[in-house]
C-alpha atoms as a PDB file:
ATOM      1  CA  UNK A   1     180.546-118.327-224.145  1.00  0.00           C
ATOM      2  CA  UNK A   2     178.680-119.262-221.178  1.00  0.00           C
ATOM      3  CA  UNK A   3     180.615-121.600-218.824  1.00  0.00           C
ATOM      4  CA  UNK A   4     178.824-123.935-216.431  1.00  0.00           C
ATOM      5  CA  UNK A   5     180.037-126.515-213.438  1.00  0.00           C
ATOM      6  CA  UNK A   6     178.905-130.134-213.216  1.00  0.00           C
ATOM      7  CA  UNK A   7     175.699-129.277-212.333  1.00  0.00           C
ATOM      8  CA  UNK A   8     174.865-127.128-214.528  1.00  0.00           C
ATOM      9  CA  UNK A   9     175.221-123.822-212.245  1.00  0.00           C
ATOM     10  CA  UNK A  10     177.130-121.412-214.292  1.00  0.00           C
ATOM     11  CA  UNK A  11     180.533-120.578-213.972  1.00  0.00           C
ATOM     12  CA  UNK A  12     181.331-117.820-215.873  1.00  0.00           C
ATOM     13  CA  UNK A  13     180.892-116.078-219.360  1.00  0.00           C
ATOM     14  CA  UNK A  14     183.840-115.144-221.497  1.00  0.00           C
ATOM     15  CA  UNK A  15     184.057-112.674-224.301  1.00  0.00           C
ATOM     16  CA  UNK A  16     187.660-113.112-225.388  1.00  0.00           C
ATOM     17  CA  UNK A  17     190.627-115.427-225.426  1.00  0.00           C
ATOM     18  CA  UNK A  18     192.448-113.877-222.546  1.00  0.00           C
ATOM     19  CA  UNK A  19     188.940-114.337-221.167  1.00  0.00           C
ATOM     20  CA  UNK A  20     188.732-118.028-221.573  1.00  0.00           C
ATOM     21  CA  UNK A  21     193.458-118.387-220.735  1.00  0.00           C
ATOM     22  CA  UNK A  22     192.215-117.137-216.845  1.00  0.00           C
ATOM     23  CA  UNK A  23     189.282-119.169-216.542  1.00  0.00           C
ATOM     24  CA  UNK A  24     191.379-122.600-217.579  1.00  0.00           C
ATOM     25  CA  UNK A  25     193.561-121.211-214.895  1.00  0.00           C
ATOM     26  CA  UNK A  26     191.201-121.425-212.364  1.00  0.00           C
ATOM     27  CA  UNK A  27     188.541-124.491-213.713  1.00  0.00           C
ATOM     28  CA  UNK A  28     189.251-127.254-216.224  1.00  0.00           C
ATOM     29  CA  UNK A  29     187.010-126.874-219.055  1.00  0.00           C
ATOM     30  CA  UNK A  30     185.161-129.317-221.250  1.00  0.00           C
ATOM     31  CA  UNK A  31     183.089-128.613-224.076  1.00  0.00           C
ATOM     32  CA  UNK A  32     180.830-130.904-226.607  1.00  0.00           C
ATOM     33  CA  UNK A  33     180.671-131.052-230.345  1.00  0.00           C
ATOM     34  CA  UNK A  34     177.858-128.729-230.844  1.00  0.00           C
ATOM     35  CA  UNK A  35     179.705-125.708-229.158  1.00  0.00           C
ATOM     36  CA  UNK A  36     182.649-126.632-230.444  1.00  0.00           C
ATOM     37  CA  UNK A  37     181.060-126.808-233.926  1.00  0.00           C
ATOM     38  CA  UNK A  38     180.581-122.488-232.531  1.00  0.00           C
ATOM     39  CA  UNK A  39     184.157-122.105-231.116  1.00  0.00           C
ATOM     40  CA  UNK A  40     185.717-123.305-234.640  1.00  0.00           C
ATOM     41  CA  UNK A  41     184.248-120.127-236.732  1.00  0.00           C
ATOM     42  CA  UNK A  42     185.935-117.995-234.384  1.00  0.00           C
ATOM     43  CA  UNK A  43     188.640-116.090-235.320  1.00  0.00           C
ATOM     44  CA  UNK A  44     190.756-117.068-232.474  1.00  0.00           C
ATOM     45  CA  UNK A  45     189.523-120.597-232.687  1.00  0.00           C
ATOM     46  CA  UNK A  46     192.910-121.846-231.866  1.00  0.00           C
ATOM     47  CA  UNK A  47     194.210-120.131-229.030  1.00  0.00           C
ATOM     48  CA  UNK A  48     190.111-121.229-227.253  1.00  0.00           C
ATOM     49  CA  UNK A  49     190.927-124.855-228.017  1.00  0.00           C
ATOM     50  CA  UNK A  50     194.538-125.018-226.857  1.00  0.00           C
ATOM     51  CA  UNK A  51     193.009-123.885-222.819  1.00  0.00           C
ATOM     52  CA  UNK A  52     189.995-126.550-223.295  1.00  0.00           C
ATOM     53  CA  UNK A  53     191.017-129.679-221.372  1.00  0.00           C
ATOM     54  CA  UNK A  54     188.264-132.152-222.291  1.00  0.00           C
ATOM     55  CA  UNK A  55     186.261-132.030-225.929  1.00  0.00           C
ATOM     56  CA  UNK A  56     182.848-134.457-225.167  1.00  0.00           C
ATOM     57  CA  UNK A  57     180.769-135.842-227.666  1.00  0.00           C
ATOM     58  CA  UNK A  58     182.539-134.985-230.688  1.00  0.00           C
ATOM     59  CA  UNK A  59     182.594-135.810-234.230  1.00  0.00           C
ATOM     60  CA  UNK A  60     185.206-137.490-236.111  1.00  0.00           C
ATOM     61  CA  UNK A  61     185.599-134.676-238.331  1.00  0.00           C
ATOM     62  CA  UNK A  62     185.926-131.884-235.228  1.00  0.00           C
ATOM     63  CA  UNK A  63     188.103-134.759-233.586  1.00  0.00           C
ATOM     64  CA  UNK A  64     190.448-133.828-236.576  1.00  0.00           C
ATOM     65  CA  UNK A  65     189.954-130.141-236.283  1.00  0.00           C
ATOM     66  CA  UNK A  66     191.307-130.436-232.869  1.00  0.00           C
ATOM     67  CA  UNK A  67     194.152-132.212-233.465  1.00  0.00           C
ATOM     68  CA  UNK A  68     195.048-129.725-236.610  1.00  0.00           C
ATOM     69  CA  UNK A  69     194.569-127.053-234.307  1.00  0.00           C
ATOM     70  CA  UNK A  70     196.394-128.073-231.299  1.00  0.00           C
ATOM     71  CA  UNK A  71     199.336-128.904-233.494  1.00  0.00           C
END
């Protein structure tokens, strides 16, 4: 996943979970609903959303994802 600031400069790219745990050390991340719609068939889906601090334009349906996941 490609990471970018506020203005759209990028941040960072991650290839892993660990990956994405030290970069929501450093940065609070957001996302949207069509790369979250990306992160959700991952494998490790769970542990990628649980060090995401904002979700953005999302669905209903991912809205519930989230929730399911985080719990």
């Amino acid at each position: 996943m490609i990471w970018c600031d506020i203005d759209d400069k990028k941040v960072a790219t991650t290839v892993s979970t660990d990956d994405v745990f030290q970069l929501s050390r450093k940065h609070m991340l957001c996302t949207n609903g069509d790369m979250l719609a990306k992160v959700i068939l991952l494998p490790t889906a769970a542990m990628v959303i649980r060090n995401i601090d904002i979700f953005s334009r999302t669905s209903p349906a991912q809205k519930g994802i989230i929730v399911g996941m985080l719990n």
